[in-house]
C-alpha atoms as a PDB file:
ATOM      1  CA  UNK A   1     110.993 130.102  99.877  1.00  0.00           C
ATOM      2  CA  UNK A   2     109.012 132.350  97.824  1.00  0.00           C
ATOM      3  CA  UNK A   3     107.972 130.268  94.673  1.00  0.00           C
ATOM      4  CA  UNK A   4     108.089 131.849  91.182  1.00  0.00           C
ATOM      5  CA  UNK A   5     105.491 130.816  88.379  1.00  0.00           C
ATOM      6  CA  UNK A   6     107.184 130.833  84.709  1.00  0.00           C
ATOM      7  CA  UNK A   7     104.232 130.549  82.613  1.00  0.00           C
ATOM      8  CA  UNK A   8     102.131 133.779  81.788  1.00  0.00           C
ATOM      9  CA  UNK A   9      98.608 131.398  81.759  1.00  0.00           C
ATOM     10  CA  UNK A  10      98.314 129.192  84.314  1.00  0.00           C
ATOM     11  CA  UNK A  11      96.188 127.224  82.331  1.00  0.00           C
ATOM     12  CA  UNK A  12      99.265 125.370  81.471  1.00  0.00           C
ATOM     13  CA  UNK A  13      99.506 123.953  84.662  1.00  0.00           C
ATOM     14  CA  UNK A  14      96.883 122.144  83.780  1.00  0.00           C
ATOM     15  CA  UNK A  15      98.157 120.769  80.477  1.00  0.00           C
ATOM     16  CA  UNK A  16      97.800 117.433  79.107  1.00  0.00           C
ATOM     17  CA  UNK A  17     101.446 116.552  77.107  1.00  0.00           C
ATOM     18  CA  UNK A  18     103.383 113.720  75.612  1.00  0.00           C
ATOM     19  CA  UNK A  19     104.896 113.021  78.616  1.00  0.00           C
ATOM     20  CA  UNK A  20     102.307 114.384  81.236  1.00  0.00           C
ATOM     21  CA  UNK A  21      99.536 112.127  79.592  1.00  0.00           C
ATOM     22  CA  UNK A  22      96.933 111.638  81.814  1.00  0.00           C
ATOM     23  CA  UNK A  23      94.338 110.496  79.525  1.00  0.00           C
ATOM     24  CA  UNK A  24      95.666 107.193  79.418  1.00  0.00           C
ATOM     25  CA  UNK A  25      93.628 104.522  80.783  1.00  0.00           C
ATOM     26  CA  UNK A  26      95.693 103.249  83.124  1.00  0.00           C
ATOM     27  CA  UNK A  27      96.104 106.859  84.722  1.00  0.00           C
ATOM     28  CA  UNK A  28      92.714 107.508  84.354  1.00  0.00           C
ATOM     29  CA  UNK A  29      91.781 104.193  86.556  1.00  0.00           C
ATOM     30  CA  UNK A  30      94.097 105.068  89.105  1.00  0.00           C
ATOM     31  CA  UNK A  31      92.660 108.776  89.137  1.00  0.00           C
ATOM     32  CA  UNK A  32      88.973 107.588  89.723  1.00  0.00           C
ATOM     33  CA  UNK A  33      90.734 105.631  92.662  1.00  0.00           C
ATOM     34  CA  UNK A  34      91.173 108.988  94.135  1.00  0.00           C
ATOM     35  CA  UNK A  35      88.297 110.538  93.231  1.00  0.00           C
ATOM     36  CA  UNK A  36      86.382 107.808  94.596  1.00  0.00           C
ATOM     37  CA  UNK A  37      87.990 107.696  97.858  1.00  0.00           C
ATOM     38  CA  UNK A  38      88.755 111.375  98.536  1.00  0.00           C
ATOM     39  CA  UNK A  39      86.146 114.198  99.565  1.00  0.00           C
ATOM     40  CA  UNK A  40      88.047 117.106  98.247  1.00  0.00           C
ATOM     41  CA  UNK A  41      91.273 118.039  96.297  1.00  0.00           C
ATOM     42  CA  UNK A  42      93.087 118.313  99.162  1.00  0.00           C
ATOM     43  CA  UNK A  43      91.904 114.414 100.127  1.00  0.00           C
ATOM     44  CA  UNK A  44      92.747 113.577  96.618  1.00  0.00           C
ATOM     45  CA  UNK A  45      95.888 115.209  96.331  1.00  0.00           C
ATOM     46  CA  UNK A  46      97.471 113.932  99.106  1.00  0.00           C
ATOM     47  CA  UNK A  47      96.606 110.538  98.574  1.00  0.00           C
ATOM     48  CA  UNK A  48      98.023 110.918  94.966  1.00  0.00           C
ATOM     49  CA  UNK A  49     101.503 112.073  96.300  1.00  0.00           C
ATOM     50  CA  UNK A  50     101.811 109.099  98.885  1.00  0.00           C
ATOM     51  CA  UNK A  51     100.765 106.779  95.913  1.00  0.00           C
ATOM     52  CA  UNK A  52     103.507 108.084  93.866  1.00  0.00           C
ATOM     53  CA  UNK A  53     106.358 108.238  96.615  1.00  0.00           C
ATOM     54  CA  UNK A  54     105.683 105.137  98.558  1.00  0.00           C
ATOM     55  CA  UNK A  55     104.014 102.692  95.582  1.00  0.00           C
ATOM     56  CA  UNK A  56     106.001 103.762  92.684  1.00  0.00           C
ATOM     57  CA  UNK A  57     109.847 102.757  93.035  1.00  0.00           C
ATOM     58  CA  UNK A  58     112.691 104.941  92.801  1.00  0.00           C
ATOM     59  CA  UNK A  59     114.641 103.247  89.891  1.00  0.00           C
ATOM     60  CA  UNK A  60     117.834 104.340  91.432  1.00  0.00           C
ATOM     61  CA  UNK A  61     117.300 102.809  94.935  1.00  0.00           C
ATOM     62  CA  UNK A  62     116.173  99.357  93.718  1.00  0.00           C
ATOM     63  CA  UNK A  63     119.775  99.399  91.112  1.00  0.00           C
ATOM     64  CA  UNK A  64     116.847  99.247  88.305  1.00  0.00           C
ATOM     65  CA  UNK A  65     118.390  99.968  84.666  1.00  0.00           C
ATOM     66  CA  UNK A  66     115.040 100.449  83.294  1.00  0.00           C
ATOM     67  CA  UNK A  67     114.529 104.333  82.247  1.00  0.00           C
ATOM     68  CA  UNK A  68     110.824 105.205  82.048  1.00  0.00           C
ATOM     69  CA  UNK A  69     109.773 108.775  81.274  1.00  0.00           C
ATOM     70  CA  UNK A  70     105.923 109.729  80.332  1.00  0.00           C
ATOM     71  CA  UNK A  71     103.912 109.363  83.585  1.00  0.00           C
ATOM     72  CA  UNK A  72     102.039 106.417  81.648  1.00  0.00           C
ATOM     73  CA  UNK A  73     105.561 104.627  81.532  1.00  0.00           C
ATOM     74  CA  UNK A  74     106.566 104.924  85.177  1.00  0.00           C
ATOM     75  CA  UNK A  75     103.018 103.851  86.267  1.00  0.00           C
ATOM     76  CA  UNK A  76     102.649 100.988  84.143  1.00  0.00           C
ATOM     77  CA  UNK A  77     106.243  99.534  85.079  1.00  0.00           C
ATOM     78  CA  UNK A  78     106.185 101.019  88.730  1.00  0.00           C
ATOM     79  CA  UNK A  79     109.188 102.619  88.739  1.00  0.00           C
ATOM     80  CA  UNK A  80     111.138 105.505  87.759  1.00  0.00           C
ATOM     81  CA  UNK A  81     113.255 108.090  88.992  1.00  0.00           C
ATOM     82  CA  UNK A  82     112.728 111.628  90.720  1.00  0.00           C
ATOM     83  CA  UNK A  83     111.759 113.065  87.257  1.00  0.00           C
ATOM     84  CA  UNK A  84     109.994 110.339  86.082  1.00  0.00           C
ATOM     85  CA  UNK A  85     107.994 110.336  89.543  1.00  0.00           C
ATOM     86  CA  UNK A  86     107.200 113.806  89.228  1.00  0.00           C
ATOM     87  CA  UNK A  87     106.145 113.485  86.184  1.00  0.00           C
ATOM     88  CA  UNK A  88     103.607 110.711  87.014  1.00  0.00           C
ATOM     89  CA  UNK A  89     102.069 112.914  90.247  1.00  0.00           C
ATOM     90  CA  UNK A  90     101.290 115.913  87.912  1.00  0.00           C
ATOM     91  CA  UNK A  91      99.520 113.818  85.465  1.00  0.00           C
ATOM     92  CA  UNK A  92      97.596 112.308  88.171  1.00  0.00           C
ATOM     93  CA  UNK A  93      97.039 115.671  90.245  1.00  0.00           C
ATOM     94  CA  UNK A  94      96.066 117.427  86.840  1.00  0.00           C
ATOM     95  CA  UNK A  95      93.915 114.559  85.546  1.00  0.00           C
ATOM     96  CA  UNK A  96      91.803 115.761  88.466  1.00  0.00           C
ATOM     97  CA  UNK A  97      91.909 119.137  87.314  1.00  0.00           C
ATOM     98  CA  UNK A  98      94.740 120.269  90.325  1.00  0.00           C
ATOM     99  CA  UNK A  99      96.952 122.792  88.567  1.00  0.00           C
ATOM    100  CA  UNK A 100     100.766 121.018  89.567  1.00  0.00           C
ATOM    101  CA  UNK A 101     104.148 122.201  88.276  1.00  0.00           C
ATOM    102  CA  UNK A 102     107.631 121.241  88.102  1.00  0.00           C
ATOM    103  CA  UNK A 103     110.346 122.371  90.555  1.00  0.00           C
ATOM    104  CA  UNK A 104     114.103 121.154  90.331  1.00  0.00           C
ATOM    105  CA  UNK A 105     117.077 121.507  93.006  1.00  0.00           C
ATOM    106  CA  UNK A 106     120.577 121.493  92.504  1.00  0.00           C
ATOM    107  CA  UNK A 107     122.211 118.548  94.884  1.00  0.00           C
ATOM    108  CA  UNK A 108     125.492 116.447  95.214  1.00  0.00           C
ATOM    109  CA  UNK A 109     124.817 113.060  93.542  1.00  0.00           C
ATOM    110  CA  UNK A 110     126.484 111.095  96.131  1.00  0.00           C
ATOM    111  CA  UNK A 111     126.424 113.676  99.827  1.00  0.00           C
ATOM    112  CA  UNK A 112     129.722 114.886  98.546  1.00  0.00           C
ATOM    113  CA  UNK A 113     130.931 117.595  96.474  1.00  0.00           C
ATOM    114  CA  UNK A 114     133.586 115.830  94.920  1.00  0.00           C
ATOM    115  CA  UNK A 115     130.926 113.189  93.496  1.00  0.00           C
ATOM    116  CA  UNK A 116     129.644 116.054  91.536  1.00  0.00           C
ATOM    117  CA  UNK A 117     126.275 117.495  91.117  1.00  0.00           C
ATOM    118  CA  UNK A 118     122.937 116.498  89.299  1.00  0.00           C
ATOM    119  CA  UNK A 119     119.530 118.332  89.087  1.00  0.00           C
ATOM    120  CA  UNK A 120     116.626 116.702  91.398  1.00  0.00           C
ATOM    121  CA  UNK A 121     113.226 117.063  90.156  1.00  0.00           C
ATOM    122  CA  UNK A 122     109.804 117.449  92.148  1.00  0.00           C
ATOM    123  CA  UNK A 123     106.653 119.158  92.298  1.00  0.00           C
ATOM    124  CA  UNK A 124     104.486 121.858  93.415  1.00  0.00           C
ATOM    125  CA  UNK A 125     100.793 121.886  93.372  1.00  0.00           C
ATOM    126  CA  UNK A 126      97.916 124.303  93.824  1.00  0.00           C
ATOM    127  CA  UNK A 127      94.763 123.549  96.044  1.00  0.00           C
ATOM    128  CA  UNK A 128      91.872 126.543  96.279  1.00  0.00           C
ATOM    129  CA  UNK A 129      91.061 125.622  99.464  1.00  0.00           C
ATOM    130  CA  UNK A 130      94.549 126.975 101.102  1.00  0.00           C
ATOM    131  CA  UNK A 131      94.756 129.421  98.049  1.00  0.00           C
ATOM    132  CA  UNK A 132      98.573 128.874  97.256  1.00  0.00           C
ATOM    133  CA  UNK A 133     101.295 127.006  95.626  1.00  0.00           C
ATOM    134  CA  UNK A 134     103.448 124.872  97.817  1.00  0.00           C
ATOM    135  CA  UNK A 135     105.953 122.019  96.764  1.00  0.00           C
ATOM    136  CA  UNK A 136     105.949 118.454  97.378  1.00  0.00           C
ATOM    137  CA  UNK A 137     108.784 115.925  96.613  1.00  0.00           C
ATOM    138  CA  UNK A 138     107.596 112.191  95.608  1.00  0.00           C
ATOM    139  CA  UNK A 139     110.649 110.643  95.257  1.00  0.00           C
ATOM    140  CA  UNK A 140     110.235 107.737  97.828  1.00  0.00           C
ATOM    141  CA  UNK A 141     111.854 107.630 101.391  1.00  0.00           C
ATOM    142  CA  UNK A 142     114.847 105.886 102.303  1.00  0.00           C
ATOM    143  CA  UNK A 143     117.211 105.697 105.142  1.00  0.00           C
ATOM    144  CA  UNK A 144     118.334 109.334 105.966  1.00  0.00           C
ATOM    145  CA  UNK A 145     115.475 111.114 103.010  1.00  0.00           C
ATOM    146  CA  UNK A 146     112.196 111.523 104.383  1.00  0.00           C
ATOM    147  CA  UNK A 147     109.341 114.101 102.137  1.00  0.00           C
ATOM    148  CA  UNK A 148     105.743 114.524 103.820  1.00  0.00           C
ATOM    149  CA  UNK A 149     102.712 115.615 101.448  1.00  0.00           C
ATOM    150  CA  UNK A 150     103.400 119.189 104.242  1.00  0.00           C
ATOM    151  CA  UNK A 151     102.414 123.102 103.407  1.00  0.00           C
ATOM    152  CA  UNK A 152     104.459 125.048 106.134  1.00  0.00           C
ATOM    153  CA  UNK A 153     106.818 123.691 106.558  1.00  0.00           C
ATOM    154  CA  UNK A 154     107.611 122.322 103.576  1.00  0.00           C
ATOM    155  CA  UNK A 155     109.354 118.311 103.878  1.00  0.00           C
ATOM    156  CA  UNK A 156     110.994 117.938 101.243  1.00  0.00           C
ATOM    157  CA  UNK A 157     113.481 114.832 100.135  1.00  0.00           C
ATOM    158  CA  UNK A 158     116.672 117.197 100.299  1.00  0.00           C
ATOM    159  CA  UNK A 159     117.655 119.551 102.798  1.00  0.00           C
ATOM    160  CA  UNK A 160     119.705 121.890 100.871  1.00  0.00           C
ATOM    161  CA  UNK A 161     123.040 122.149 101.902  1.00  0.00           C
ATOM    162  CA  UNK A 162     124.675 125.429 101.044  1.00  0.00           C
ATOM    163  CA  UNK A 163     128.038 124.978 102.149  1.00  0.00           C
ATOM    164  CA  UNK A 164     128.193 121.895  99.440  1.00  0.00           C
ATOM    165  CA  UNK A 165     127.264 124.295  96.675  1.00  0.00           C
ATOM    166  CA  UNK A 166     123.697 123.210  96.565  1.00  0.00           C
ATOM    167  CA  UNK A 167     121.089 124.983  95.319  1.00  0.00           C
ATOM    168  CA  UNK A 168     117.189 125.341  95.934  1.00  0.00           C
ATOM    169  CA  UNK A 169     115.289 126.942  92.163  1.00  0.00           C
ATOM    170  CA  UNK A 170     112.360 128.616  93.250  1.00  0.00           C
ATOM    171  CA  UNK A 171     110.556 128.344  89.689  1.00  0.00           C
ATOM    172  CA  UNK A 172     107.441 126.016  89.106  1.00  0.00           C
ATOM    173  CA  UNK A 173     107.915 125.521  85.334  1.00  0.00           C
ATOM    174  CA  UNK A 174     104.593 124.529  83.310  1.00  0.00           C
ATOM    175  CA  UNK A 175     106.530 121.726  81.647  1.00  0.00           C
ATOM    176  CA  UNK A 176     109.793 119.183  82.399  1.00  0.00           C
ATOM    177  CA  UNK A 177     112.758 121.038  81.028  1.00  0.00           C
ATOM    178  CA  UNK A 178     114.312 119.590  77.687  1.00  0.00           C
ATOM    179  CA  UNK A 179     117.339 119.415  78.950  1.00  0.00           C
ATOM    180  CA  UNK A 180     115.897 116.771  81.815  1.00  0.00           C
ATOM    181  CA  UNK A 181     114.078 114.657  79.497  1.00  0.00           C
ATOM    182  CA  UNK A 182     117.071 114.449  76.807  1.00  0.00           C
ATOM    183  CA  UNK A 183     118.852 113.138  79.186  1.00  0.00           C
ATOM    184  CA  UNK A 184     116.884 110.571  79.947  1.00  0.00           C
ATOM    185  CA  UNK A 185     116.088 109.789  76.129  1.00  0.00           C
ATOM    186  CA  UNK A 186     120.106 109.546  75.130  1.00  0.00           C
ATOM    187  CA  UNK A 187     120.906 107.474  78.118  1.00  0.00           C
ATOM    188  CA  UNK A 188     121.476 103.358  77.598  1.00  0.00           C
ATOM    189  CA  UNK A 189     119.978 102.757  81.055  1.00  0.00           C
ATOM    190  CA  UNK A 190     119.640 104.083  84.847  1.00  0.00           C
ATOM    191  CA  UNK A 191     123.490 103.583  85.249  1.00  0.00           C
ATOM    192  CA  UNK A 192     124.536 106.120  82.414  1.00  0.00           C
ATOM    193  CA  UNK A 193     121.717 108.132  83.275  1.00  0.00           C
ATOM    194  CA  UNK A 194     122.955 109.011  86.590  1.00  0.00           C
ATOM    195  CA  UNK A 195     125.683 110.736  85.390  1.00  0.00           C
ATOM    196  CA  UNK A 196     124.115 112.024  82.270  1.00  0.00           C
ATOM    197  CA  UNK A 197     121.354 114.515  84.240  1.00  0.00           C
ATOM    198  CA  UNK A 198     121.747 118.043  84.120  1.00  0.00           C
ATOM    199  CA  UNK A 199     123.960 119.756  86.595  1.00  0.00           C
ATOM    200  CA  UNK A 200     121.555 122.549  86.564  1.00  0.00           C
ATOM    201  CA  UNK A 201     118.867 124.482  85.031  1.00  0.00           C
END
């Protein structure tokens, strides 16, 4: 897929926010993890995205109600969903000054189309050294969903699956959209918020 930057200055890849908060001490300990342990942004990268899929839960899978949102949240409590998780990995990948994004894909929330349809959030990064975006999708793997930290191809979560009305956006968005993290603010818990995420962007 050919990917599509939205933002004019791609200095605001690189953007410290509210939610993507990477100065916070408890991101910036697990960041000089990385550095420590990693040669080069590639090294670091990677090890940032297994980190965030396979240490931080998916609050979905573990029938979690807690919601957690700013990357500071879902690292602290170890848990969030796709959003929350992709939030978290672009704090930590810009923290070490790796320009990373937000990408979303339309899917069926339970394999079905009569279950109905909810926006999946994940990232895409940029590393000098291969001179291009690519996405990545730290969600966590489970039984049948499997994501690699992979260029070409790209292993992603979610196979899209056309004939189900699925959909694949090919934009890497500077910042979460609102409509994503209202969501998550005006939901009780995990339960309402799985039916309260967007449809689509």
């Amino acid at each position: 897929m050919h990917l599509i930057i939205t933002e004019d200055d791609q200095k605001v890849y690189l953007d410290e926010t509210g939610v993507i908060n990477f100065r916070h001490p408890l991101i910036q300990k697990k960041i000089a993890e990385f550095q420590h342990a990693g040669k080069t942004k590639s090294e670091r990268a990677e090890m940032a995205f297994h980190f965030v899929r396979d240490s931080i839960q998916h609050s979905f899978d573990i029938e979690s109600m807690e919601i957690t949102i700013t990357a500071s949240e879902t690292l602290e409590k170890s848990e969030g969903i796709c959003f929350a998780k992709a939030h978290l990995l672009a704090a930590l990948l810009r923290g070490m000054n790796i320009p990373a994004g937000f990408c979303y894909q339309r899917v069926t929330r339970k394999g079905t189309s009569e279950s109905g349809y909810a926006l999946h959030g994940l990232n895409a990064l940029y590393l000098e050294d291969v001179d291009q975006w690519f996405r990545v999708d730290p969600r966590g793997n489970k039984a049948g969903v499997y994501s690699e930290f992979s260029i070409s191809p790209e292993k992603l979560a979610y196979p899209i699956r056309s004939e189900l009305d699925e959909f694949d956006y090919p934009y890497i968005y500077g910042h979460p959209l609102d409509s994503v993290i209202q969501s998550m603010k005006n939901s009780l818990d995990c339960r309402e918020l799985f039916y309260k995420r967007p449809e689509s962007i």
